[in-house]
C-alpha atoms as a PDB file:
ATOM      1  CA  UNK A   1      77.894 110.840 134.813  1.00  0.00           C
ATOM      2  CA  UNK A   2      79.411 108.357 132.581  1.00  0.00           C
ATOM      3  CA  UNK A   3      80.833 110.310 129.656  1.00  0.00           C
ATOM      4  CA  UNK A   4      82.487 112.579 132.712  1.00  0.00           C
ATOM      5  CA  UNK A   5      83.988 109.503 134.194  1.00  0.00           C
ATOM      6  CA  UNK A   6      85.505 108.469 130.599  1.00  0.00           C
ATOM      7  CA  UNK A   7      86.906 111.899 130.278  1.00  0.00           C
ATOM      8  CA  UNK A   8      88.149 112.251 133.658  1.00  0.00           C
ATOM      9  CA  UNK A   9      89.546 108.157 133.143  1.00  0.00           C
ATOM     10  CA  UNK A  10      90.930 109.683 129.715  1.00  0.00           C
ATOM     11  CA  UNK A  11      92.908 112.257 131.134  1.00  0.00           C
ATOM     12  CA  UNK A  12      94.625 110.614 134.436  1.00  0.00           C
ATOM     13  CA  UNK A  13      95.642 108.096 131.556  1.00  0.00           C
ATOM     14  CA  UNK A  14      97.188 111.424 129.386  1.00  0.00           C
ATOM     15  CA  UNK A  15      98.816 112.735 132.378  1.00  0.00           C
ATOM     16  CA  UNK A  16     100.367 109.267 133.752  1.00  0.00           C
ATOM     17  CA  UNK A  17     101.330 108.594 130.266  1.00  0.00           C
ATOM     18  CA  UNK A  18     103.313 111.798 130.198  1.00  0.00           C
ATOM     19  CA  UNK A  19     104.780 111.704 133.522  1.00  0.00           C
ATOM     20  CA  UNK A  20     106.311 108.447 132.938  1.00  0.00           C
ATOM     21  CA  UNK A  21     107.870 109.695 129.658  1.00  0.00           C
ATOM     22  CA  UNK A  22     109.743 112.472 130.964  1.00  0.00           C
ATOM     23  CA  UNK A  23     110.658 110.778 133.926  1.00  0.00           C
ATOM     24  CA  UNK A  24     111.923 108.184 131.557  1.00  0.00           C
ATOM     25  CA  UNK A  25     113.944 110.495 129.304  1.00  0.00           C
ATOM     26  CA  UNK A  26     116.312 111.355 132.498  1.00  0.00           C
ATOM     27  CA  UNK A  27     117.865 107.913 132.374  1.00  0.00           C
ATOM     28  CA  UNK A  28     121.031 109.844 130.227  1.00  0.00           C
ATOM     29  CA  UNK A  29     121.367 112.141 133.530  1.00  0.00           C
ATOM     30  CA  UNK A  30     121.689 109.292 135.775  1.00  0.00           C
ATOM     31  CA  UNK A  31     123.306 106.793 133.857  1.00  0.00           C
ATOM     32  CA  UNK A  32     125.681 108.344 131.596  1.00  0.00           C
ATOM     33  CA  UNK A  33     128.231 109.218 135.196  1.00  0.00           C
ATOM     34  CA  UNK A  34     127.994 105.847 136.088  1.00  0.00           C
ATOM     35  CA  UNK A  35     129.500 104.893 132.574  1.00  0.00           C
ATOM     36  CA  UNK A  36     132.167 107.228 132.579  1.00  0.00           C
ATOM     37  CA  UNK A  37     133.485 105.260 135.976  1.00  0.00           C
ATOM     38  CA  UNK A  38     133.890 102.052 133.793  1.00  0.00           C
ATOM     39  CA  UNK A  39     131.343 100.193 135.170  1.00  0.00           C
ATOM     40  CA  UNK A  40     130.108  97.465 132.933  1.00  0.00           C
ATOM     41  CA  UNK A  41     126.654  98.144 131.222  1.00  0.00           C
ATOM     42  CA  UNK A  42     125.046  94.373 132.577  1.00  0.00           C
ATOM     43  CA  UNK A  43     126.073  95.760 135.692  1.00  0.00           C
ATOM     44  CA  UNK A  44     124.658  99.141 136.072  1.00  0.00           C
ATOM     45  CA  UNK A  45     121.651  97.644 134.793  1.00  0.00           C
ATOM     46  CA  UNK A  46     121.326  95.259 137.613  1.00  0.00           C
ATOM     47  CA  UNK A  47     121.813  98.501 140.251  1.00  0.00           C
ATOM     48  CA  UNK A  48     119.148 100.319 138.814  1.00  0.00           C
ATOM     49  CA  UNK A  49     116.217  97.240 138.808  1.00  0.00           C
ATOM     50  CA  UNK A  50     117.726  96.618 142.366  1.00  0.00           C
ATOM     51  CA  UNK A  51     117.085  99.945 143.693  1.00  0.00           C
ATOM     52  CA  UNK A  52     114.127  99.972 141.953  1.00  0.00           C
ATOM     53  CA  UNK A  53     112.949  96.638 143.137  1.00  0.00           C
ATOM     54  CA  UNK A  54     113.700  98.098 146.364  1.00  0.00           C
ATOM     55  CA  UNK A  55     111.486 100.782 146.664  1.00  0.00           C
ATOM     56  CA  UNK A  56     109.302  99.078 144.742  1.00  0.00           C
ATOM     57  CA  UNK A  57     108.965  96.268 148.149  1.00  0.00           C
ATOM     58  CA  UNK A  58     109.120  99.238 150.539  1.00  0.00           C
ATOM     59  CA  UNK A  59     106.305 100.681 149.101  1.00  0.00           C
ATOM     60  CA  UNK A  60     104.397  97.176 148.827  1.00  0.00           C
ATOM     61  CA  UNK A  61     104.940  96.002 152.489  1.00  0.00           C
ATOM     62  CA  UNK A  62     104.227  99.420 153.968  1.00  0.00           C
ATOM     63  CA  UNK A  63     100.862  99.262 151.642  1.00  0.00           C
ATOM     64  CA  UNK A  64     100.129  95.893 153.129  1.00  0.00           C
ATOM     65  CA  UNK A  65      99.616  94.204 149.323  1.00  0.00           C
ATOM     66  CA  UNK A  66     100.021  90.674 148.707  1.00  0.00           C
ATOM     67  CA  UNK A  67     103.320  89.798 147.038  1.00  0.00           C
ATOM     68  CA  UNK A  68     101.453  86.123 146.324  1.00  0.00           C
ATOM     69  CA  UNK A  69     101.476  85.019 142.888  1.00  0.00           C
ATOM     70  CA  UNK A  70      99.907  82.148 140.362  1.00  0.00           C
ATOM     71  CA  UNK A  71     101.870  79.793 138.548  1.00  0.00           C
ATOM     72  CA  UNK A  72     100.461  81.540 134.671  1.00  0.00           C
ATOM     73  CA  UNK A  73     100.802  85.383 135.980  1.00  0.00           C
ATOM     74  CA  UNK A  74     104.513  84.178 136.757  1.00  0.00           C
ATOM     75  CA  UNK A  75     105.381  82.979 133.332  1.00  0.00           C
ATOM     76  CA  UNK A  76     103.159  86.372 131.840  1.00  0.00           C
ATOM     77  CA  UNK A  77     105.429  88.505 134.263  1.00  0.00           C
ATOM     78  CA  UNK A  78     108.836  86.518 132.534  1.00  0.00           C
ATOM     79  CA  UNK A  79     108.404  87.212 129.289  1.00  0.00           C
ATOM     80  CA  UNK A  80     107.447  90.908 129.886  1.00  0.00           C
ATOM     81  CA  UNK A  81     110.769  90.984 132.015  1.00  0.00           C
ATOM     82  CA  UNK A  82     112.474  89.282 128.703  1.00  0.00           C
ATOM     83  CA  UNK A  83     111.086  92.516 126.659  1.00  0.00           C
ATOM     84  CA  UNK A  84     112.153  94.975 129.076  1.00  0.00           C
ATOM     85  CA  UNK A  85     115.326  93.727 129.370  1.00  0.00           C
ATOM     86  CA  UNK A  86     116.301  93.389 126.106  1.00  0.00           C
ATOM     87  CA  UNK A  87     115.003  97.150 125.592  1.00  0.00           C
ATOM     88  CA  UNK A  88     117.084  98.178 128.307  1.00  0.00           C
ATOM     89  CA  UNK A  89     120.127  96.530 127.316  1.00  0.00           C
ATOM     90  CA  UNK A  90     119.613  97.575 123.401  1.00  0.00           C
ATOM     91  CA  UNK A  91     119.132 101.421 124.769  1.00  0.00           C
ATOM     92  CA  UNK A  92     122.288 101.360 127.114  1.00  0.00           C
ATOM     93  CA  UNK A  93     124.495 100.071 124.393  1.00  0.00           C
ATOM     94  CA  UNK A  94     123.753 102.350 121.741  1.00  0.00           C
ATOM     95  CA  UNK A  95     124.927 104.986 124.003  1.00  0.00           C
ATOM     96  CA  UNK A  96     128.463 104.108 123.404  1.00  0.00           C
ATOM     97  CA  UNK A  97     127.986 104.752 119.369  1.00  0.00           C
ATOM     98  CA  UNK A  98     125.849 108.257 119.642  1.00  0.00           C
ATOM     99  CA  UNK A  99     125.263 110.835 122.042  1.00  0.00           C
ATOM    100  CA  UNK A 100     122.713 109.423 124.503  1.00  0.00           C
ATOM    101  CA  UNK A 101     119.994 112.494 123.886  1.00  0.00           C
ATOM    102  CA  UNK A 102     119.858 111.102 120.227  1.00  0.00           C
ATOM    103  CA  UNK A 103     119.417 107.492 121.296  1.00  0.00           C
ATOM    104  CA  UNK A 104     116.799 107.795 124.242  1.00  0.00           C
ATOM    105  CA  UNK A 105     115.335 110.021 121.127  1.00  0.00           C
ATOM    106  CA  UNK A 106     115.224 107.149 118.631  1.00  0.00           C
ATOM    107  CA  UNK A 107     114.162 105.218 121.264  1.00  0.00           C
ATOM    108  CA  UNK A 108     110.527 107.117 120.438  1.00  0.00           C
ATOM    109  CA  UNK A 109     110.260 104.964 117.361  1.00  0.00           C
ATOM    110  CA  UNK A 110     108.280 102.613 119.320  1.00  0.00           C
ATOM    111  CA  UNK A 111     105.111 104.695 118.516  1.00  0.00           C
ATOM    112  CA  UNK A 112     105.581 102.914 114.782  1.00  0.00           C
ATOM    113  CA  UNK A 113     105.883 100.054 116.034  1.00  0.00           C
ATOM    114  CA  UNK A 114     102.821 100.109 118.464  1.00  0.00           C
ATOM    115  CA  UNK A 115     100.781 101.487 115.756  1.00  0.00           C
ATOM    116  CA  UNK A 116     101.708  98.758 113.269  1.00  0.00           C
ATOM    117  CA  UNK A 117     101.532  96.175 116.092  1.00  0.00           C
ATOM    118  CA  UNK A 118      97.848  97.198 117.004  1.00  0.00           C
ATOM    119  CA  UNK A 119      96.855  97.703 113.438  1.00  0.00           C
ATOM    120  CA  UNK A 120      97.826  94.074 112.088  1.00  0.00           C
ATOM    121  CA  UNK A 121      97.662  91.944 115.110  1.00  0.00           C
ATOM    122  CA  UNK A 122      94.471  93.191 116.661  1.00  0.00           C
ATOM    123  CA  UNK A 123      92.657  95.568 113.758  1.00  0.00           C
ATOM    124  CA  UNK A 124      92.699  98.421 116.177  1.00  0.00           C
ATOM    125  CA  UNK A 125      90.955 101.395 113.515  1.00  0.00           C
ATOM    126  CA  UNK A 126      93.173 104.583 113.886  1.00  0.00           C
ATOM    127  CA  UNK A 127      91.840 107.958 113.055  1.00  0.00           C
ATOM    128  CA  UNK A 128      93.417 110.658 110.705  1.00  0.00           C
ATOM    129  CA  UNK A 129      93.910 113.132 114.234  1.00  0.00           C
ATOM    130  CA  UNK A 130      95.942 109.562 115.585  1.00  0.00           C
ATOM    131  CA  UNK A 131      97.866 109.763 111.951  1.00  0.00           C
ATOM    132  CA  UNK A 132      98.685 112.956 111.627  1.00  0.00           C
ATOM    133  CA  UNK A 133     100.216 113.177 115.155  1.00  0.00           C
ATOM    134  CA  UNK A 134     102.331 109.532 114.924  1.00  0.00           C
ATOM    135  CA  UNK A 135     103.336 111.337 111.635  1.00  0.00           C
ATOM    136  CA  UNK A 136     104.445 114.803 113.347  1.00  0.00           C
ATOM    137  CA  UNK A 137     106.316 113.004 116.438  1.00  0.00           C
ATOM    138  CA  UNK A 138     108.088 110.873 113.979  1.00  0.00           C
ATOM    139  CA  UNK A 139     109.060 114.404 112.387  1.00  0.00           C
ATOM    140  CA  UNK A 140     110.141 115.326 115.410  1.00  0.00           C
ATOM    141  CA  UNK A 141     112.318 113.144 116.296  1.00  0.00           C
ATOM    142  CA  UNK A 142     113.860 112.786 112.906  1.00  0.00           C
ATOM    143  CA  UNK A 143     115.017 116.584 113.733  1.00  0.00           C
ATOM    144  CA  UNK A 144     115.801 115.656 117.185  1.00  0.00           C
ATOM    145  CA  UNK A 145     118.278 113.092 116.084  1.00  0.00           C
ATOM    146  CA  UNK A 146     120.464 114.644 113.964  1.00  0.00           C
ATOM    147  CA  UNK A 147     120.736 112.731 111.481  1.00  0.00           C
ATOM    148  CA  UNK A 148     123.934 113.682 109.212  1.00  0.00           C
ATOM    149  CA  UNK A 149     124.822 115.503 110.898  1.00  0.00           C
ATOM    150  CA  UNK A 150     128.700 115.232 112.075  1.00  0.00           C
ATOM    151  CA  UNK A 151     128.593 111.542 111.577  1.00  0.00           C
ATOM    152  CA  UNK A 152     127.023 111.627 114.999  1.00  0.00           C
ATOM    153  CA  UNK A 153     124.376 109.056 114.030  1.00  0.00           C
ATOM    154  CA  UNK A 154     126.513 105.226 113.377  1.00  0.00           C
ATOM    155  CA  UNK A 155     124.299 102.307 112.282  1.00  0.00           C
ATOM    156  CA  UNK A 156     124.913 100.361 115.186  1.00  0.00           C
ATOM    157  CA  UNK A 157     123.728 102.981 117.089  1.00  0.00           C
ATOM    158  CA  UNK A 158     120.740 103.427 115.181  1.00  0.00           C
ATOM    159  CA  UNK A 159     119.874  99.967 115.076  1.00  0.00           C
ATOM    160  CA  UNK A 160     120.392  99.391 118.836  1.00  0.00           C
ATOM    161  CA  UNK A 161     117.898 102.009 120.328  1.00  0.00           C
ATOM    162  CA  UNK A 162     115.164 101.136 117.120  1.00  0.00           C
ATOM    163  CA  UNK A 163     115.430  97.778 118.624  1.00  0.00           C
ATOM    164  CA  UNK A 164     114.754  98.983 121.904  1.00  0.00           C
ATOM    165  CA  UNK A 165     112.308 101.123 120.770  1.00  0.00           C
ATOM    166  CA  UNK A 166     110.375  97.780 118.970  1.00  0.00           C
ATOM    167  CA  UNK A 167     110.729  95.707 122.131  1.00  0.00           C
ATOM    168  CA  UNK A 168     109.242  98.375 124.193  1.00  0.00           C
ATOM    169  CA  UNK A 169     106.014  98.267 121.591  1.00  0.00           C
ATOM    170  CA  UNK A 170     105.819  94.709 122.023  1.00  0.00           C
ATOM    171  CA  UNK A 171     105.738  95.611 126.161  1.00  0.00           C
ATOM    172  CA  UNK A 172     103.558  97.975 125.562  1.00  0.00           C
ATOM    173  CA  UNK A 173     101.070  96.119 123.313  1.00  0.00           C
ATOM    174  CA  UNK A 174     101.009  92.688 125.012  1.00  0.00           C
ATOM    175  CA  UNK A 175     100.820  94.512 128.858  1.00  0.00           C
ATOM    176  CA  UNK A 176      97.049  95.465 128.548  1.00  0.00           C
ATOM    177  CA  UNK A 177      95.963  91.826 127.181  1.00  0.00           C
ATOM    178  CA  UNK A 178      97.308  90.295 129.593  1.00  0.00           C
ATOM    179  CA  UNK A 179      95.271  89.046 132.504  1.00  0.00           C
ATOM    180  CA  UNK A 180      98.008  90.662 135.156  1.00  0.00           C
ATOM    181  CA  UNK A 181      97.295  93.834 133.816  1.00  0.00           C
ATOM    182  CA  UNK A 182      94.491  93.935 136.646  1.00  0.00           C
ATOM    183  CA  UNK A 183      97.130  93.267 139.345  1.00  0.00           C
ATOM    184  CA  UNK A 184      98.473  96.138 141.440  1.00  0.00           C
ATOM    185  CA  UNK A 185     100.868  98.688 138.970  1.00  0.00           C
ATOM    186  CA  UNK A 186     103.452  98.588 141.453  1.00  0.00           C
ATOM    187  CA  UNK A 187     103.418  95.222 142.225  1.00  0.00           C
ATOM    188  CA  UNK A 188     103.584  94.330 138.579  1.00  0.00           C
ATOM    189  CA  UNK A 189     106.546  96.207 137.881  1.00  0.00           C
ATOM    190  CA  UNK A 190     108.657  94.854 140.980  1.00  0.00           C
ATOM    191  CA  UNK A 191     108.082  91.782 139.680  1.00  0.00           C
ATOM    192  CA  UNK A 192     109.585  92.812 136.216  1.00  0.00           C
ATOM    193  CA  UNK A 193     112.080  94.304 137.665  1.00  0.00           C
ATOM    194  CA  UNK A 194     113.127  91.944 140.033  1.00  0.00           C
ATOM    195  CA  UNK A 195     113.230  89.355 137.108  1.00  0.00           C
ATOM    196  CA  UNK A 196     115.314  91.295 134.748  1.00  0.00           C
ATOM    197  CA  UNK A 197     117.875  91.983 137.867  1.00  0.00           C
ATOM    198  CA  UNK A 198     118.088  88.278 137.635  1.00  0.00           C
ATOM    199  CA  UNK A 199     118.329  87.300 134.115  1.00  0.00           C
ATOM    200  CA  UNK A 200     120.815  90.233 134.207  1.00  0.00           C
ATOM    201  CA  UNK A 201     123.093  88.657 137.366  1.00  0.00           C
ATOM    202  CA  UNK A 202     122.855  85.106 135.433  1.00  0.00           C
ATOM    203  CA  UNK A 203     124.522  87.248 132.164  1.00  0.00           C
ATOM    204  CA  UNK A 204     127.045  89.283 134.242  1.00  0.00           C
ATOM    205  CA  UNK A 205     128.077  86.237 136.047  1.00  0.00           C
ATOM    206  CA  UNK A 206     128.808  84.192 132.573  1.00  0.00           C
ATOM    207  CA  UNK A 207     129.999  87.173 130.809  1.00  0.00           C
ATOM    208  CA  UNK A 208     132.021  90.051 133.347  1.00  0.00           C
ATOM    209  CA  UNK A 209     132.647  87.561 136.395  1.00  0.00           C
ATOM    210  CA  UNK A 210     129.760  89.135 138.620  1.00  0.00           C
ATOM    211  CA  UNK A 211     128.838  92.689 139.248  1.00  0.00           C
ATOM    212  CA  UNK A 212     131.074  95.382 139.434  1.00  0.00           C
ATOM    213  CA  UNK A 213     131.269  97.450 142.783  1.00  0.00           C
ATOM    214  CA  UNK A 214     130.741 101.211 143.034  1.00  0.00           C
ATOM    215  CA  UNK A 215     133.163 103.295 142.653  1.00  0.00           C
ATOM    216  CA  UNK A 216     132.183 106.046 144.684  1.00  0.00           C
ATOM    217  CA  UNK A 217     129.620 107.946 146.597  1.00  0.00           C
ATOM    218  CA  UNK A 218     128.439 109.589 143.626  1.00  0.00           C
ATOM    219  CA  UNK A 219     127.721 106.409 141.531  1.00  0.00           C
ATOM    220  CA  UNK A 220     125.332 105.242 144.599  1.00  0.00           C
ATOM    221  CA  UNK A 221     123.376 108.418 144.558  1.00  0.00           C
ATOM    222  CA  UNK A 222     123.000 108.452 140.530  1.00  0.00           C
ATOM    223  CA  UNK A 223     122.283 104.658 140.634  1.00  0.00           C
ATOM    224  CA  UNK A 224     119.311 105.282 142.954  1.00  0.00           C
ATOM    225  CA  UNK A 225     118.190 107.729 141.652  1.00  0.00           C
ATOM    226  CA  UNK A 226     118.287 106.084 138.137  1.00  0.00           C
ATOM    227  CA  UNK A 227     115.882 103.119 140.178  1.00  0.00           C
ATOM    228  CA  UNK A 228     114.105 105.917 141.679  1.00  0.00           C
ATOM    229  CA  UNK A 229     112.510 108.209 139.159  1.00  0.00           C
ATOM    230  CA  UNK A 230     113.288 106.901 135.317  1.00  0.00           C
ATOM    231  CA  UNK A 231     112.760 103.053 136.716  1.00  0.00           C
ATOM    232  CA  UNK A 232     109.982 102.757 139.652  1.00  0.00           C
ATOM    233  CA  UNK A 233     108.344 106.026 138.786  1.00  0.00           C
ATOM    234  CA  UNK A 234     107.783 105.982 135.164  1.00  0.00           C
ATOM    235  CA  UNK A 235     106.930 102.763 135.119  1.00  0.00           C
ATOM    236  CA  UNK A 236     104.298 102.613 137.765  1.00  0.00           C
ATOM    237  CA  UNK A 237     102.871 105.510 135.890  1.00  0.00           C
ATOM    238  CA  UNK A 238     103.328 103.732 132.495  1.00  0.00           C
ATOM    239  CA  UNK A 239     101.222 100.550 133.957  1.00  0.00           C
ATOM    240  CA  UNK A 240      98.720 102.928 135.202  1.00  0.00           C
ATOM    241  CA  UNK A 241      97.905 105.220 131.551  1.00  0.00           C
ATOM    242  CA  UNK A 242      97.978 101.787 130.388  1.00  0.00           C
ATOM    243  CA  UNK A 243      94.776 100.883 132.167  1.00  0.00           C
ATOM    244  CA  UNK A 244      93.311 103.837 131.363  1.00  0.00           C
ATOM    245  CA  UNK A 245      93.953 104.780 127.531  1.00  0.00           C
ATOM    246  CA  UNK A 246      95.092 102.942 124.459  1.00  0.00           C
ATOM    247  CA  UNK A 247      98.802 102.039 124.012  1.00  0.00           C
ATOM    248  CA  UNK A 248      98.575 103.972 121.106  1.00  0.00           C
ATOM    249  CA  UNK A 249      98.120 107.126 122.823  1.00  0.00           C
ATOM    250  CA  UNK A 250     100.154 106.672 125.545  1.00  0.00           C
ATOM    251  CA  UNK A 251     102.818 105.457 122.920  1.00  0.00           C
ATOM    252  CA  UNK A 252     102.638 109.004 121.126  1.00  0.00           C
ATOM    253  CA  UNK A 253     102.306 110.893 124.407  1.00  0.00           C
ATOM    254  CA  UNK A 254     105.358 109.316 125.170  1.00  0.00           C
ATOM    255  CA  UNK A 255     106.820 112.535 123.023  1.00  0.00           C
ATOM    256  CA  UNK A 256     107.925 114.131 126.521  1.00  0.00           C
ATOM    257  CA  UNK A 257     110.395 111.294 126.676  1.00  0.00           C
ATOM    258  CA  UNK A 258     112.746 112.897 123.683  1.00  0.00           C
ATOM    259  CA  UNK A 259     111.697 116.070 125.029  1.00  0.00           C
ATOM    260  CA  UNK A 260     113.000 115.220 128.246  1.00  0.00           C
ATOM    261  CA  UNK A 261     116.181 113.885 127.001  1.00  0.00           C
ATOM    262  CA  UNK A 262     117.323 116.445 124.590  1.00  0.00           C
ATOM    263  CA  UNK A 263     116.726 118.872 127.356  1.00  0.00           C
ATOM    264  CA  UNK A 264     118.863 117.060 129.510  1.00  0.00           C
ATOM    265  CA  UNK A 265     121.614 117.290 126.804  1.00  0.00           C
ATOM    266  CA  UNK A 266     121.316 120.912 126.112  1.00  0.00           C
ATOM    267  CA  UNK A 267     121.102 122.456 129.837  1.00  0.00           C
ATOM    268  CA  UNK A 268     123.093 119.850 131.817  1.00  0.00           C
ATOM    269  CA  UNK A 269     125.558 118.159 129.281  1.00  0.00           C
ATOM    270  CA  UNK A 270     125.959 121.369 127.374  1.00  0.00           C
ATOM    271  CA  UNK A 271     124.869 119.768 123.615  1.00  0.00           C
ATOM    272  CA  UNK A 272     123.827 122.632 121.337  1.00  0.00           C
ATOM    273  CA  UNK A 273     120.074 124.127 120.598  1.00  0.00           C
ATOM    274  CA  UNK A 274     119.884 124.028 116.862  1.00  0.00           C
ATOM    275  CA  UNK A 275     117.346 125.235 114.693  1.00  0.00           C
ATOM    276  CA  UNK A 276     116.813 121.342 113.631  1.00  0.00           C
ATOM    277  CA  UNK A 277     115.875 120.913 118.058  1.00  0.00           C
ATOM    278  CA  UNK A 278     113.708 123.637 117.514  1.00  0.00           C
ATOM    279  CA  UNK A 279     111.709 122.073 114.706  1.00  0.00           C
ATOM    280  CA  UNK A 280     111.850 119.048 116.859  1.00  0.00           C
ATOM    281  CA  UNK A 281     110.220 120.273 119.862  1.00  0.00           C
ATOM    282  CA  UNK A 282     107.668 122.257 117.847  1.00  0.00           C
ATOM    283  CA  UNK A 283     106.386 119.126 116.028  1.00  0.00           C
ATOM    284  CA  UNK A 284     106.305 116.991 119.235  1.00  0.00           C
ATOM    285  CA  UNK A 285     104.242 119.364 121.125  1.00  0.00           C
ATOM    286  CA  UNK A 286     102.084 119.712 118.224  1.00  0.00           C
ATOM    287  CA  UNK A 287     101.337 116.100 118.243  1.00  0.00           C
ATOM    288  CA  UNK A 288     100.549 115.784 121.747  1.00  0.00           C
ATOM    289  CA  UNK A 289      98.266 119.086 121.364  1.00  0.00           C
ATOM    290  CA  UNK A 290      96.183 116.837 118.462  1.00  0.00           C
ATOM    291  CA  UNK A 291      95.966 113.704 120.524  1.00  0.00           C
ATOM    292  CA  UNK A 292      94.404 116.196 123.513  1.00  0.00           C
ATOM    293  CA  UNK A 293      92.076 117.800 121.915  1.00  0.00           C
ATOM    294  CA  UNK A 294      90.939 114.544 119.989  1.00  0.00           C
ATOM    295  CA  UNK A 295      90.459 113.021 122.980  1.00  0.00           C
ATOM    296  CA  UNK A 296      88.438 115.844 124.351  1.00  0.00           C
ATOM    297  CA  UNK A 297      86.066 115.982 121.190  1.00  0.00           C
END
């Protein structure tokens, strides 16, 4: 019965961790309308943790959980809010320097970075199968991108979403070895969230005067949904593979995330399907394929 448990434990992790990537790469569908109004980026920020938050404490009061926490999980919850925050931020910028299907794609370096983190901080072994598909994501996304091509691709832009990609590792990393990572998934992430709403107000306050209002009906609808599926949904999914698999894995399953976002670009904001996308999405699938059936053997 065990090794079916581990397998069955395996794959709920494989199938949260894939969930919460595409879910995550639809934050361009939501977000990028909000932009265009000229709404500040602290600010649109602070809408989507605060509709997330909010269905986040719906869902916790209607399950009857505990919202009660210690003193240490407190200051462990802070500094993961920190992480996300600054990923958030770094991700949202770079939007104004490249088209946001190629950032939320270069976001997907974090798989590097959780690699590297987990092979020099804690000696975690990899495999060749684990190699071989970091190495054909990577690929992947280097098509994705674009790179040269149109001068689409600026430094700052580049830098920005790498950045948020590396804080996201850290997240991702430090979340399991954590003693909160036992606590509720959804209670862990309103927590983060609600945090980063409020390091976020204490930046907008000092730095745009306060938080901007909405400027119509449609910015409330894609700013709840933005809190809704890419914010309270993927990340209550992302706690959840995290407690089941490696962040490793669930770092290079997190391949639907690009996939997600460049298909966002192509059918909804009308970006082309080049033979470089193509390539792309081919090597990406191909990685998670390895990581499956590795995980299977």
């Amino acid at each position: 019965m065990k090794p079916s448990h581990n397998i069955s434990s395996r794959l709920r992790g494989c199938v949260n961790a894939m969930l919460s990537a595409g879910f995550f790469g639809l934050i361009p569908l939501f977000s990028i309308p909000v932009l265009k109004t000229g709404m500040p980026l602290p600010s649109v920020l602070i809408y989507r943790f605060a509709f997330g938050t909010l269905f986040m404490l719906i869902f916790l009061v209607a399950r009857r959980v505990s919202l009660r926490l210690r003193w240490g999980d407190a200051l462990r919850l802070s500094f993961l809010s920190l992480l996300y925050t600054l990923s958030g931020v770094a991700l949202f910028s770079s939007y104004s320097y490249m088209p946001s299907g190629v950032a939320t794609t270069l976001l997907f370096s974090y798989p590097v970075f959780t690699t590297l983190l987990e092979s020099l901080l804690f000696h975690q072994r990899m495999t060749w199968p684990t190699y071989a598909a970091l190495a054909l994501a990577v690929a992947g996304v280097y098509f994705l991108s674009g790179f040269g091509a149109k001068g689409e691709s600026r430094l700052a832009g580049v830098l920005l979403a790498v950045f948020s990609g590396f804080a996201y590792a850290v997240y991702m990393v430090a979340f399991p070895r954590m003693r909160i990572h036992t606590m509720n998934s959804v209670k862990v992430n309103f927590y983060v969230f609600f945090l980063s709403m409020l390091m976020l107000l204490l930046y907008s306050s000092f730095s745009y005067g306060g938080v901007a209002p909405l400027a119509d009906w449609h910015s409330l609808v894609c700013l709840m949904l933005l809190g809704l599926f890419p914010t309270m949904v993927s990340n209550v999914t992302l706690v959840r593979a995290l407690n089941l698999i490696d962040a490793t894995t669930v770092s290079v399953l997190g391949a639907f995330e690009p996939l997600t976002a460049m298909s966002v670009g192509i059918l909804v904001m009308g970006e082309p399907f080049t033979w470089a996308v193509g390539l792309g999405f081919v090597a990406i699938l191909a990685a998670v394929m390895i990581l499956v059936a590795q995980r299977r053997a």
